[in-house]
PDB file of N, CA and C in Angstrom:
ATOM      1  N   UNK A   1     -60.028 132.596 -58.684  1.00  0.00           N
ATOM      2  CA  UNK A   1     -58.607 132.791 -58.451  1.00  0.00           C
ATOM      3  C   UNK A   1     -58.045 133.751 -59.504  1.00  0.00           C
ATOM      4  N   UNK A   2     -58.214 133.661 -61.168  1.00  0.00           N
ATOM      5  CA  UNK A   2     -58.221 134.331 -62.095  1.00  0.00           C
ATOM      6  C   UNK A   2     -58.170 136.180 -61.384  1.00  0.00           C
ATOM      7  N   UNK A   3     -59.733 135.975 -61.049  1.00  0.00           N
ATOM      8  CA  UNK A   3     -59.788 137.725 -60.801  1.00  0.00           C
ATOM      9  C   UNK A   3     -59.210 138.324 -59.672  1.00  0.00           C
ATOM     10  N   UNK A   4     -58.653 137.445 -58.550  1.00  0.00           N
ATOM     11  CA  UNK A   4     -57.866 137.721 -57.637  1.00  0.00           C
ATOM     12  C   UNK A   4     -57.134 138.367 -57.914  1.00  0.00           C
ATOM     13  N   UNK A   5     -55.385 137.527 -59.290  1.00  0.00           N
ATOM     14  CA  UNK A   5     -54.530 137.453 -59.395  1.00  0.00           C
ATOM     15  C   UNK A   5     -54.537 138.921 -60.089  1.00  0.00           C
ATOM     16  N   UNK A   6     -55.279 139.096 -60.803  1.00  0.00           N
ATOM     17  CA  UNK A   6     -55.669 140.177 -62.073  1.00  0.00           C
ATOM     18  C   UNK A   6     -56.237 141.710 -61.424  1.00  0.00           C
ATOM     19  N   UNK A   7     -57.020 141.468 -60.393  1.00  0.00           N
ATOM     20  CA  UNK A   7     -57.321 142.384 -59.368  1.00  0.00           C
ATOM     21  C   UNK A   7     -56.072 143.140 -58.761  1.00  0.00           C
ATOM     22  N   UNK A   8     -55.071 142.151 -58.340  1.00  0.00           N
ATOM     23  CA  UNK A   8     -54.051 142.391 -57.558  1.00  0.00           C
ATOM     24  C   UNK A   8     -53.012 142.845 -58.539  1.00  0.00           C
ATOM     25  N   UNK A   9     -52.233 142.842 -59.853  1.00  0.00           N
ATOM     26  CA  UNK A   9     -52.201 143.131 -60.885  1.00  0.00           C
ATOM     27  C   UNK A   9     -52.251 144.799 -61.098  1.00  0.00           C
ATOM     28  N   UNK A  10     -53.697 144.665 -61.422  1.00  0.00           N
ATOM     29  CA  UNK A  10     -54.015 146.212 -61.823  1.00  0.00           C
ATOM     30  C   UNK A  10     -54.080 147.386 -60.299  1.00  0.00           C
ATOM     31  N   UNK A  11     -53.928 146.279 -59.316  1.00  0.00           N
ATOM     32  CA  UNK A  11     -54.180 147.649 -58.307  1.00  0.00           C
ATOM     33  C   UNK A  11     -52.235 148.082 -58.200  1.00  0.00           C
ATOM     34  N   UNK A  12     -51.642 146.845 -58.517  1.00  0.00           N
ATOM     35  CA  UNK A  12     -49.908 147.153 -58.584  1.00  0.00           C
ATOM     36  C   UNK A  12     -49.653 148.245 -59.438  1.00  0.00           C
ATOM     37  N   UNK A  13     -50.299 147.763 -60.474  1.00  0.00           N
ATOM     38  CA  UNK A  13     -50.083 148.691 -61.755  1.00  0.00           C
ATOM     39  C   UNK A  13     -50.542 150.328 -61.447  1.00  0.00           C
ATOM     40  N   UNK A  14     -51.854 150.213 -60.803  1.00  0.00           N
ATOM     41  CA  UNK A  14     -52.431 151.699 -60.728  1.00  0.00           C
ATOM     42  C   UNK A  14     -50.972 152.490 -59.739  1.00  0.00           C
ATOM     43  N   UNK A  15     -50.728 151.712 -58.665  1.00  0.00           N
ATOM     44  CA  UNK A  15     -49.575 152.510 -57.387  1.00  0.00           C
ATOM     45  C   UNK A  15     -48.225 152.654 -58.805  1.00  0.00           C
ATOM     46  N   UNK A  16     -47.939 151.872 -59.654  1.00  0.00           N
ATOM     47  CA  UNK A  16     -46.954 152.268 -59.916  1.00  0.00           C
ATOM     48  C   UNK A  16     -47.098 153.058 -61.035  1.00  0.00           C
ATOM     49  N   UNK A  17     -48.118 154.025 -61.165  1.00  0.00           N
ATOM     50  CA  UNK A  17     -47.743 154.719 -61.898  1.00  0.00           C
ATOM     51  C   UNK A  17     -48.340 156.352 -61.606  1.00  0.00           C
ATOM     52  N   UNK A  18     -48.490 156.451 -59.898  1.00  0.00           N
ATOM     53  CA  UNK A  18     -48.789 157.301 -59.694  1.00  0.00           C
ATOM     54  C   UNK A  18     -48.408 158.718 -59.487  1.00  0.00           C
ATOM     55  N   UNK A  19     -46.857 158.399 -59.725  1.00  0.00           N
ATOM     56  CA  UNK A  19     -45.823 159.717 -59.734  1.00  0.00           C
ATOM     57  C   UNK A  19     -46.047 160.067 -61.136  1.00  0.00           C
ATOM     58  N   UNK A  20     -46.365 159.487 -62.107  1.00  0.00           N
ATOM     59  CA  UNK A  20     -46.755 159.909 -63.804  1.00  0.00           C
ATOM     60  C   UNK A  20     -48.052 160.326 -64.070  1.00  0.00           C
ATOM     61  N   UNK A  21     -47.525 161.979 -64.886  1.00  0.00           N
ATOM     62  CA  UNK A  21     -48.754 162.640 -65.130  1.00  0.00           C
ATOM     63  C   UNK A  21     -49.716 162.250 -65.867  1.00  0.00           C
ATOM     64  N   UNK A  22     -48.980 161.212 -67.158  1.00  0.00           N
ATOM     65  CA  UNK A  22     -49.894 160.248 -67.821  1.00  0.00           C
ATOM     66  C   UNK A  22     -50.037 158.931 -67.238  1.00  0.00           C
ATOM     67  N   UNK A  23     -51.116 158.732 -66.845  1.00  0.00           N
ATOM     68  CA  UNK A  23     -50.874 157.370 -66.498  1.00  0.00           C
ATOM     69  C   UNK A  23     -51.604 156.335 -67.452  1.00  0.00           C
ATOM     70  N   UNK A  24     -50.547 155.153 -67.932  1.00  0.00           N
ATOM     71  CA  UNK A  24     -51.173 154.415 -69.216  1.00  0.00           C
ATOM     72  C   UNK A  24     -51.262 153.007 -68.242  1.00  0.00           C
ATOM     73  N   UNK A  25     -52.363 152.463 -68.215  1.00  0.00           N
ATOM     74  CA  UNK A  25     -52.540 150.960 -68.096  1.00  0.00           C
ATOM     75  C   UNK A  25     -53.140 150.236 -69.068  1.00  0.00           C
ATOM     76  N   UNK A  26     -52.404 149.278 -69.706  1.00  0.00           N
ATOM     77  CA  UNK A  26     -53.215 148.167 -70.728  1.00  0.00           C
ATOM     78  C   UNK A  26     -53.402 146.716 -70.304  1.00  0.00           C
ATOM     79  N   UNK A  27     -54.532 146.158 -70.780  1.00  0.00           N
ATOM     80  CA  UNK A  27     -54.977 144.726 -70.862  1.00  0.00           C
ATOM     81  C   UNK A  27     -55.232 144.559 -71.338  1.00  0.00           C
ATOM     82  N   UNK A  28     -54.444 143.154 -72.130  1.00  0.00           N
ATOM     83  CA  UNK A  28     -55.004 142.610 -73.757  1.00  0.00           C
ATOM     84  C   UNK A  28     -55.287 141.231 -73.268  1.00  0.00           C
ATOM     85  N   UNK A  29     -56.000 140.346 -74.082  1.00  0.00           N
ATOM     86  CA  UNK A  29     -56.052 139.240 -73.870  1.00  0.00           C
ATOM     87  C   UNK A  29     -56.034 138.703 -75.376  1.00  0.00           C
ATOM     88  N   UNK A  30     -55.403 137.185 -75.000  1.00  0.00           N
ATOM     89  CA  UNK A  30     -54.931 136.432 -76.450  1.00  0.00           C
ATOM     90  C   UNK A  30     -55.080 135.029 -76.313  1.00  0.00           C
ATOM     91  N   UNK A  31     -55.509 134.558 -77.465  1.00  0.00           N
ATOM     92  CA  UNK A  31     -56.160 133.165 -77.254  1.00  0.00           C
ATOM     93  C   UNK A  31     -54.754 132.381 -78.364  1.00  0.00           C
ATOM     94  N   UNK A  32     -53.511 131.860 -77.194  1.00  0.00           N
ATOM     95  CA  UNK A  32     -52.331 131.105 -78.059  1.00  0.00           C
ATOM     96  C   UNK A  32     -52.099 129.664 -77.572  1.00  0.00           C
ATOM     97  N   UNK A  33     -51.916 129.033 -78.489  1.00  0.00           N
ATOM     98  CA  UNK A  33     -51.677 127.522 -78.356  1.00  0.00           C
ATOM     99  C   UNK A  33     -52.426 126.942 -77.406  1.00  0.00           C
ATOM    100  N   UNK A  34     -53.863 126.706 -77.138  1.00  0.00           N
ATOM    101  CA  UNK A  34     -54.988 126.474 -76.167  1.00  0.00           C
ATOM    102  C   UNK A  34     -55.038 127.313 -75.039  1.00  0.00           C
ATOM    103  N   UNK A  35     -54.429 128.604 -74.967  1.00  0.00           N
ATOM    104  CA  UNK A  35     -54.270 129.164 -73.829  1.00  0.00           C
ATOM    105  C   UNK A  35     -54.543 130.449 -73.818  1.00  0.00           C
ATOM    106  N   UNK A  36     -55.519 130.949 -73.286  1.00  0.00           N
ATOM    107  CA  UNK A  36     -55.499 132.629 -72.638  1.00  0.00           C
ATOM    108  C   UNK A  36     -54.467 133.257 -72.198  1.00  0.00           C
ATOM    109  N   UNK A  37     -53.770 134.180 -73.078  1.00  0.00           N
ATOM    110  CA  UNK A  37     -52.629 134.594 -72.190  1.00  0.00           C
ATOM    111  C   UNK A  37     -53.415 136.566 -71.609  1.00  0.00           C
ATOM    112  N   UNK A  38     -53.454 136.883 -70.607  1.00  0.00           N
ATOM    113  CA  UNK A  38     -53.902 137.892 -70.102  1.00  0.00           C
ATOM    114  C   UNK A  38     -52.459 138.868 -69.968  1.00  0.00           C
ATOM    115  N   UNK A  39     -52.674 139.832 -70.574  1.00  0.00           N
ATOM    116  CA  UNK A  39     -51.004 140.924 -70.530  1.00  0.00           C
ATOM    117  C   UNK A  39     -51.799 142.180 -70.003  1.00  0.00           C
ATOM    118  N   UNK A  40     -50.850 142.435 -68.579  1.00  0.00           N
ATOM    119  CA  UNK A  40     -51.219 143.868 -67.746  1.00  0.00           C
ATOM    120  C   UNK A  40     -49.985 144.705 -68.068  1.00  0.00           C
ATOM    121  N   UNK A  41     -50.244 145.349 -68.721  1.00  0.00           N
ATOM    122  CA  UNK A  41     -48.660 146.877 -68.783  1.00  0.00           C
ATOM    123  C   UNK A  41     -49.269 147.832 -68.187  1.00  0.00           C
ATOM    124  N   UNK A  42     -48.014 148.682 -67.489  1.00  0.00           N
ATOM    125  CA  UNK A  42     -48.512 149.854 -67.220  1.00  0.00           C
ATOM    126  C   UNK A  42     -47.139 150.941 -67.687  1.00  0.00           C
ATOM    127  N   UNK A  43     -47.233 152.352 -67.758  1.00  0.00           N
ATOM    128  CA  UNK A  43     -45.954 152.693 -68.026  1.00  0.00           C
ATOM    129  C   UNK A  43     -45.568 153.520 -66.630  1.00  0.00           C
ATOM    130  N   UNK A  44     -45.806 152.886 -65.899  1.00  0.00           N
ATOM    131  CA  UNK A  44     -45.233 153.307 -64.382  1.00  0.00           C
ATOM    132  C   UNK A  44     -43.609 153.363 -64.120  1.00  0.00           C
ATOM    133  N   UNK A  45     -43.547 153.168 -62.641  1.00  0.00           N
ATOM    134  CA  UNK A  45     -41.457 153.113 -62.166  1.00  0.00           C
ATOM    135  C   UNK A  45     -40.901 152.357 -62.974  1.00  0.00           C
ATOM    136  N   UNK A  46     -41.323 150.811 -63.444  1.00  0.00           N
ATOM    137  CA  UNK A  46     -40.850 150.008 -64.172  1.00  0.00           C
ATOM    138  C   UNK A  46     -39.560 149.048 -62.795  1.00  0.00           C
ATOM    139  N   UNK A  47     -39.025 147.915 -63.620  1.00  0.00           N
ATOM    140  CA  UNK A  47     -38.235 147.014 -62.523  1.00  0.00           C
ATOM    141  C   UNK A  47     -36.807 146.975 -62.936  1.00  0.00           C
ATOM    142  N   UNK A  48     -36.238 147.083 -61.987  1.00  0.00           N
ATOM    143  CA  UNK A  48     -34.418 146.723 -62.420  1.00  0.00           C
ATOM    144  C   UNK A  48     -34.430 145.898 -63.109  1.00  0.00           C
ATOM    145  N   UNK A  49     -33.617 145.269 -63.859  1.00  0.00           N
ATOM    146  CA  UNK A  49     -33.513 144.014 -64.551  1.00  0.00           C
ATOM    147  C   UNK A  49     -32.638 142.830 -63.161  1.00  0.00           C
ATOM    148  N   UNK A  50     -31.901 143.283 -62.714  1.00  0.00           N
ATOM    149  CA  UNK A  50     -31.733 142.366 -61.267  1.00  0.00           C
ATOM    150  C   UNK A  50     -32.527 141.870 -60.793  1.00  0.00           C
ATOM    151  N   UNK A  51     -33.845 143.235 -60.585  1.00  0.00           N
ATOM    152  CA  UNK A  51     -34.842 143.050 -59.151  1.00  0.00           C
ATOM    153  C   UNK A  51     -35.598 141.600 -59.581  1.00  0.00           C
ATOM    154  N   UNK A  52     -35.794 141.556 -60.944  1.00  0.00           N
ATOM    155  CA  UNK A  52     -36.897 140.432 -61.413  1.00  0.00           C
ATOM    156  C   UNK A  52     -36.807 139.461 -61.116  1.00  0.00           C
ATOM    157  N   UNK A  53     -35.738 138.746 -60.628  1.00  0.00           N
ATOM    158  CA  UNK A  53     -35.984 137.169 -60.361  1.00  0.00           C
ATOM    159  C   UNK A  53     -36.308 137.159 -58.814  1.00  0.00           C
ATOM    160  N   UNK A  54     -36.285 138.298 -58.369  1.00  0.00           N
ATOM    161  CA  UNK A  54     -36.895 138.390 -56.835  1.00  0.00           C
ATOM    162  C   UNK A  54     -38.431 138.875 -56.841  1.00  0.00           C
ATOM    163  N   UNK A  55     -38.918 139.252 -57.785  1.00  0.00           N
ATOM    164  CA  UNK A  55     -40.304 139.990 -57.693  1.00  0.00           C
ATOM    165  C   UNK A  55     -41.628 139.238 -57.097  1.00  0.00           C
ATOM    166  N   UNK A  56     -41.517 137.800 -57.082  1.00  0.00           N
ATOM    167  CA  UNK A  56     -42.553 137.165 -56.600  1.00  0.00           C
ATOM    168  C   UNK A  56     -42.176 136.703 -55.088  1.00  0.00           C
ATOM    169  N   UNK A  57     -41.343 137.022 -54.890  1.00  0.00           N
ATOM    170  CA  UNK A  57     -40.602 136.453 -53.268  1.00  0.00           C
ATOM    171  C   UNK A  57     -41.396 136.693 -52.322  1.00  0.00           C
ATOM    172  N   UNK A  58     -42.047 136.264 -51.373  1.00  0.00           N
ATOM    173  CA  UNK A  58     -42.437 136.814 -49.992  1.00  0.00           C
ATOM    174  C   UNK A  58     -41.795 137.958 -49.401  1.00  0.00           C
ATOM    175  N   UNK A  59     -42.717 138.982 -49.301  1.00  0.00           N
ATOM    176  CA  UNK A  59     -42.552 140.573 -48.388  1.00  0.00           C
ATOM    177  C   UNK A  59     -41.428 141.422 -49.007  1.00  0.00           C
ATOM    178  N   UNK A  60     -41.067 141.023 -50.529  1.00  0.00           N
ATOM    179  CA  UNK A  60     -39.873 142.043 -51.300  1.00  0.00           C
ATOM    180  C   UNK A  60     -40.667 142.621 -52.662  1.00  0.00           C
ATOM    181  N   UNK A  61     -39.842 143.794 -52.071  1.00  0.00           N
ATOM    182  CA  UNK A  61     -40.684 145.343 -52.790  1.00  0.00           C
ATOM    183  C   UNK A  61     -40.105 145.685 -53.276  1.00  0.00           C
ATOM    184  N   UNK A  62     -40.241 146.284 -54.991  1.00  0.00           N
ATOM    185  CA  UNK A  62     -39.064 147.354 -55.781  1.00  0.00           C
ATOM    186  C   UNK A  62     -38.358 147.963 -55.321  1.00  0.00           C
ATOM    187  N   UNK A  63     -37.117 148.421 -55.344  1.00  0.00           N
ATOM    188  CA  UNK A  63     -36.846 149.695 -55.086  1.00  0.00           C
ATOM    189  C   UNK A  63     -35.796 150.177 -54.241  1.00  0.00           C
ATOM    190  N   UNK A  64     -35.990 151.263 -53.577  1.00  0.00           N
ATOM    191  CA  UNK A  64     -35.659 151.519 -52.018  1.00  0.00           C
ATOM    192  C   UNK A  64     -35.970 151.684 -50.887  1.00  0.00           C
ATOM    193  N   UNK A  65     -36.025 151.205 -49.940  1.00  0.00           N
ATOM    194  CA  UNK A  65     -36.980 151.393 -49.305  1.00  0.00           C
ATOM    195  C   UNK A  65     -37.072 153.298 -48.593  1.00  0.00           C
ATOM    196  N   UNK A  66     -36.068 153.858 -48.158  1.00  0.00           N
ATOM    197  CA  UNK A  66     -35.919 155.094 -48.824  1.00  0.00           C
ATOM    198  C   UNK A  66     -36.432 156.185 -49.464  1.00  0.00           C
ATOM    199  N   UNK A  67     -36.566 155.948 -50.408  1.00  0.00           N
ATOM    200  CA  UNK A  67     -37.013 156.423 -51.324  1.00  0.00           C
ATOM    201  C   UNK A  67     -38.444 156.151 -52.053  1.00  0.00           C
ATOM    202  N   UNK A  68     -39.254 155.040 -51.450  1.00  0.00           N
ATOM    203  CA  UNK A  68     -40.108 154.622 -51.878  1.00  0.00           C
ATOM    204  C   UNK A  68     -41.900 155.118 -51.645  1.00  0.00           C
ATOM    205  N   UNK A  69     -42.706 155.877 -52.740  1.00  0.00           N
ATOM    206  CA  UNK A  69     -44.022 156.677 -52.335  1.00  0.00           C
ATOM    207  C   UNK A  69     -45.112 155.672 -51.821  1.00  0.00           C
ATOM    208  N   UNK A  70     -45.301 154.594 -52.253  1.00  0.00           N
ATOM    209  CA  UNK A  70     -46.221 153.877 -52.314  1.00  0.00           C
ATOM    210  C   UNK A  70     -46.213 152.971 -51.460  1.00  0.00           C
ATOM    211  N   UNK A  71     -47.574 152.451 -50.651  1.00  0.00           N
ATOM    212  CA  UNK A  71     -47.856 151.631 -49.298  1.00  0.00           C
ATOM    213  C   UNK A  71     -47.512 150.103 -49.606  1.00  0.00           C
ATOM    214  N   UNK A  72     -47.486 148.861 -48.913  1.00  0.00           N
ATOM    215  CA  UNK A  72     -47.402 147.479 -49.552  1.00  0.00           C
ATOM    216  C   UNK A  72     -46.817 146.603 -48.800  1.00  0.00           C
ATOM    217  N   UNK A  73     -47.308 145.376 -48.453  1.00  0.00           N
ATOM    218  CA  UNK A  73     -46.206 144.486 -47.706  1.00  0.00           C
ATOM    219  C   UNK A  73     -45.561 143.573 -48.514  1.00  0.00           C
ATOM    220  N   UNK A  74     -45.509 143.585 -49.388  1.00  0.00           N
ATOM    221  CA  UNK A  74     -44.802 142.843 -50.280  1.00  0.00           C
ATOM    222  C   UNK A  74     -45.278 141.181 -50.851  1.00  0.00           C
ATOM    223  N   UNK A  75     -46.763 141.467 -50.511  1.00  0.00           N
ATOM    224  CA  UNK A  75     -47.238 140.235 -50.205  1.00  0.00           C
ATOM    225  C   UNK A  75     -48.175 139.631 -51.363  1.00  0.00           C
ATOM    226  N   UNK A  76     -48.155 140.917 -51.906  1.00  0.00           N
ATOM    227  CA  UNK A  76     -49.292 140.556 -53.172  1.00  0.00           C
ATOM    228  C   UNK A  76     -49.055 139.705 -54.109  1.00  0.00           C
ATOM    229  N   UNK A  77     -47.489 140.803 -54.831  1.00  0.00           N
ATOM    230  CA  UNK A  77     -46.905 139.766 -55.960  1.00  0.00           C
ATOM    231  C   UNK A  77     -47.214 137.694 -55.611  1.00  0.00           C
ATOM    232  N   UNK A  78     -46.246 137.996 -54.777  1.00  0.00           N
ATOM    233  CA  UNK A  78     -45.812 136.529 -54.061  1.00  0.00           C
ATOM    234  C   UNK A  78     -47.418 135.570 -54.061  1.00  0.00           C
ATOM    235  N   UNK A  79     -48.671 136.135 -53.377  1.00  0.00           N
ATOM    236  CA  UNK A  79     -49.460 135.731 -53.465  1.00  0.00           C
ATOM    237  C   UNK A  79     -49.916 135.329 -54.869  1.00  0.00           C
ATOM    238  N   UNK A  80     -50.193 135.858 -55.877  1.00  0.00           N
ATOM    239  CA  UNK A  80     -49.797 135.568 -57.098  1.00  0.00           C
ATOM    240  C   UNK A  80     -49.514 134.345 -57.582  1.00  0.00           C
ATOM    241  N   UNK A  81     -48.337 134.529 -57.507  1.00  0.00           N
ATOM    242  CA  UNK A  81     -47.419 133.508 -57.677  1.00  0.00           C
ATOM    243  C   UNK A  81     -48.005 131.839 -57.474  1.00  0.00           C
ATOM    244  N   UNK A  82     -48.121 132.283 -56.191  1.00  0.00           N
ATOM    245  CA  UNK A  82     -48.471 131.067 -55.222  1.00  0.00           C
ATOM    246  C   UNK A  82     -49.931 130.380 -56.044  1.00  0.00           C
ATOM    247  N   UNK A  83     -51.579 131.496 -56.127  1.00  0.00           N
ATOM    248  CA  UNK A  83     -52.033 130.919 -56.614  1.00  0.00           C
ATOM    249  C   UNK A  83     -52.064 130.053 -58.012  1.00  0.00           C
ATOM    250  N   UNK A  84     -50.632 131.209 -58.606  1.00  0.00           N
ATOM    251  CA  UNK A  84     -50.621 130.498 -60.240  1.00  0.00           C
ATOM    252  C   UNK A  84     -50.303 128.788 -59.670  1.00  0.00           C
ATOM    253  N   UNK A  85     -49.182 129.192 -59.459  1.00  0.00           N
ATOM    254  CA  UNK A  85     -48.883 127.669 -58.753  1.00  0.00           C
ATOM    255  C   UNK A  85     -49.196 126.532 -58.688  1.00  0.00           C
ATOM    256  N   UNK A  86     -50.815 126.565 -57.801  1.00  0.00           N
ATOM    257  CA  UNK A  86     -51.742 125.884 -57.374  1.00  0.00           C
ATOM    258  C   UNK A  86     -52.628 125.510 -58.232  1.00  0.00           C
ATOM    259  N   UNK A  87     -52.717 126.107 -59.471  1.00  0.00           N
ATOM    260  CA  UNK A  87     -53.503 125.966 -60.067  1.00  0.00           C
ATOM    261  C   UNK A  87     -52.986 125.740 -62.137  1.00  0.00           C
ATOM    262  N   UNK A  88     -53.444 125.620 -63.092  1.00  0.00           N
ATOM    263  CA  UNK A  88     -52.672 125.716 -64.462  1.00  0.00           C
ATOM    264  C   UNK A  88     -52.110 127.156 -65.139  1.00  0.00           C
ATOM    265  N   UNK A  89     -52.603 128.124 -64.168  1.00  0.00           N
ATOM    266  CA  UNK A  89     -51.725 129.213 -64.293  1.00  0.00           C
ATOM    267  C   UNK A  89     -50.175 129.824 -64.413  1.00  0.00           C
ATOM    268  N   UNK A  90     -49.537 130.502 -65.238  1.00  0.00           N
ATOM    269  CA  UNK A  90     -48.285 130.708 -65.446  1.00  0.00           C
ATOM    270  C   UNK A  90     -48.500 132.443 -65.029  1.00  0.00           C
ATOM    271  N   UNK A  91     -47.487 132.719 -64.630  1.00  0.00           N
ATOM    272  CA  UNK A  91     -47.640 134.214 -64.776  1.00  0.00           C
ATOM    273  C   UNK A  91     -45.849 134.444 -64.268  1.00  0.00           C
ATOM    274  N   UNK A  92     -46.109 136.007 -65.313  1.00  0.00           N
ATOM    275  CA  UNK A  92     -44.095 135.935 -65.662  1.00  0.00           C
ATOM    276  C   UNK A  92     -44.063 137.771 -65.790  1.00  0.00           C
ATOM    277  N   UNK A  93     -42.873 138.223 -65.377  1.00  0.00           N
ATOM    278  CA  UNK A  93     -43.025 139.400 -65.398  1.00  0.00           C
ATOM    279  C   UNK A  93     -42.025 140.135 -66.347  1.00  0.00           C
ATOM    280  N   UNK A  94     -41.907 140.957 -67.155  1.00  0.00           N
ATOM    281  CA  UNK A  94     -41.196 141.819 -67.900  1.00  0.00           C
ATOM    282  C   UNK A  94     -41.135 142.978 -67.376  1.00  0.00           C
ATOM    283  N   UNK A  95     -39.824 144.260 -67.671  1.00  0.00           N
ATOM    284  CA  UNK A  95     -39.368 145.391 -67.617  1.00  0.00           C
ATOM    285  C   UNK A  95     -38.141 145.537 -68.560  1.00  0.00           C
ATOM    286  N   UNK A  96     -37.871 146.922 -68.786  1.00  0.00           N
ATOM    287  CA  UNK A  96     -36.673 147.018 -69.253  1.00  0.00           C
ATOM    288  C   UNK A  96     -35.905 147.776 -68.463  1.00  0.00           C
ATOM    289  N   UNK A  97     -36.407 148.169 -67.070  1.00  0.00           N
ATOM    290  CA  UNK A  97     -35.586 149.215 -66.257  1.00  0.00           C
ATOM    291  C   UNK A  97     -36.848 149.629 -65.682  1.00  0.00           C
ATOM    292  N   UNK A  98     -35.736 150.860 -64.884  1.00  0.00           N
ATOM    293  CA  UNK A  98     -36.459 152.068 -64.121  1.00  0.00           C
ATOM    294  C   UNK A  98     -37.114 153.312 -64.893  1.00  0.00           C
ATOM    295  N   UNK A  99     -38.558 153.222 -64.622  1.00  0.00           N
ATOM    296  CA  UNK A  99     -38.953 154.293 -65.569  1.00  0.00           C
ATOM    297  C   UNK A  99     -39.462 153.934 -67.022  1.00  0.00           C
ATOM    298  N   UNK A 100     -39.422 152.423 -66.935  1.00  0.00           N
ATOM    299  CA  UNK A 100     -40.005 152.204 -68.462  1.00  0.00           C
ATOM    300  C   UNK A 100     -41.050 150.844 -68.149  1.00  0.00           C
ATOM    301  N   UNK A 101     -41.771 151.261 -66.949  1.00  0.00           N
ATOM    302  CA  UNK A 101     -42.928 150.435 -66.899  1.00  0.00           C
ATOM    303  C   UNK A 101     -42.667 148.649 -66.726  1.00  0.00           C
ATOM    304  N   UNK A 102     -43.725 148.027 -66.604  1.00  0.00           N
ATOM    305  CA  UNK A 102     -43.506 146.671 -66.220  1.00  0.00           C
ATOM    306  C   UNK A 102     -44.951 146.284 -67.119  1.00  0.00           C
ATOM    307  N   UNK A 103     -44.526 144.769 -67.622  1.00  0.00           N
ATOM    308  CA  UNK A 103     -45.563 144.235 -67.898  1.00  0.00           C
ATOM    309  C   UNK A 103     -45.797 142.605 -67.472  1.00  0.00           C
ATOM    310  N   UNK A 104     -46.987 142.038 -67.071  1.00  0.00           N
ATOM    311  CA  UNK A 104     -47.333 140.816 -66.244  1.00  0.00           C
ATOM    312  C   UNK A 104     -48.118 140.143 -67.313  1.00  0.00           C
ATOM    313  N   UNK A 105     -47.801 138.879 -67.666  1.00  0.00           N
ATOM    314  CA  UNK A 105     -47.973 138.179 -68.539  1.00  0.00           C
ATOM    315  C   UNK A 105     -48.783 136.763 -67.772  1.00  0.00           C
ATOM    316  N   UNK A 106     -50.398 136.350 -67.847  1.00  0.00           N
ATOM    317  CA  UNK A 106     -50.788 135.319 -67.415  1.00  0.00           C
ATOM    318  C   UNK A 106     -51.156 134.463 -68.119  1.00  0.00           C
ATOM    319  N   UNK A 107     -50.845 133.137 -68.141  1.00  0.00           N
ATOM    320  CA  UNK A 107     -51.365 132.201 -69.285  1.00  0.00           C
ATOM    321  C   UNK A 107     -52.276 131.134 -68.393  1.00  0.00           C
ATOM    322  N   UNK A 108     -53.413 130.610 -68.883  1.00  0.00           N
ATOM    323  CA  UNK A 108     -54.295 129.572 -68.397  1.00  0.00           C
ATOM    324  C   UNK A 108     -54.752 129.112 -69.763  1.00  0.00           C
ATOM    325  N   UNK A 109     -54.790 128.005 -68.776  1.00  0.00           N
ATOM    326  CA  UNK A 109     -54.966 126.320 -70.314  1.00  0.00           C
ATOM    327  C   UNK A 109     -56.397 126.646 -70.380  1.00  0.00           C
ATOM    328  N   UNK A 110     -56.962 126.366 -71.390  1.00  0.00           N
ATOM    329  CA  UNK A 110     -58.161 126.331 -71.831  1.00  0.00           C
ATOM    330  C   UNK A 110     -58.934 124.819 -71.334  1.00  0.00           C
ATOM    331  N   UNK A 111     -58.080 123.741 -71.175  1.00  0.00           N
ATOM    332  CA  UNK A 111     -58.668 122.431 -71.249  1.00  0.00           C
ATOM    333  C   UNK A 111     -58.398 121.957 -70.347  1.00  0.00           C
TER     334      UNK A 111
END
């Protein structure tokens, strides 16, 4: 389930940062308070600060639709979600805007 969530993750990350000539993706991993926390940044479109409490929703996508380059049913995030859910997984999302990238934060218990 781990490499699902993390799979799905970095393939978000790769689409959103494909209008940028640099494209930066990072993954760190950190071993805090019994827990793996897994951090995906990328410095892609980045998220409204509104959009975020909608980002894991079923079939809702950044943006505009409009205006928008990249393919998606909106299904991934949400899926996500769902498996953290199901399982001792946390996963939480950061941005500071448009244009300053997004970062996905996963934590799993060790025990």
């Amino acid at each position: 389930i781990y490499a699902v969530i993390v799979r799905n993750l970095l393939e978000n990350a790769i689409k959103a940062c494909q209008q940028k000539n640099t494209k930066e993706i990072a993954i760190s991993l950190a071993l805090k308070n019994h827990k793996i926390l897994t951090i995906i940044t990328d410095n892609g479109i980045g998220i409204e600060p509104n959009e975020l409490s909608n980002i894991f929703e079923k079939f809702y996508r950044v943006g505009n639709e409009n205006t928008r380059s990249t393919s998606g049913s909106g299904l991934g995030l949400y899926i996500c979600k769902k498996l953290c859910d199901l399982t001792s997984m946390s996963i939480i999302v950061k941005s500071e805007g448009l244009g300053k990238g997004s970062s996905f934060y996963i934590e799993v218990a060790t025990n």
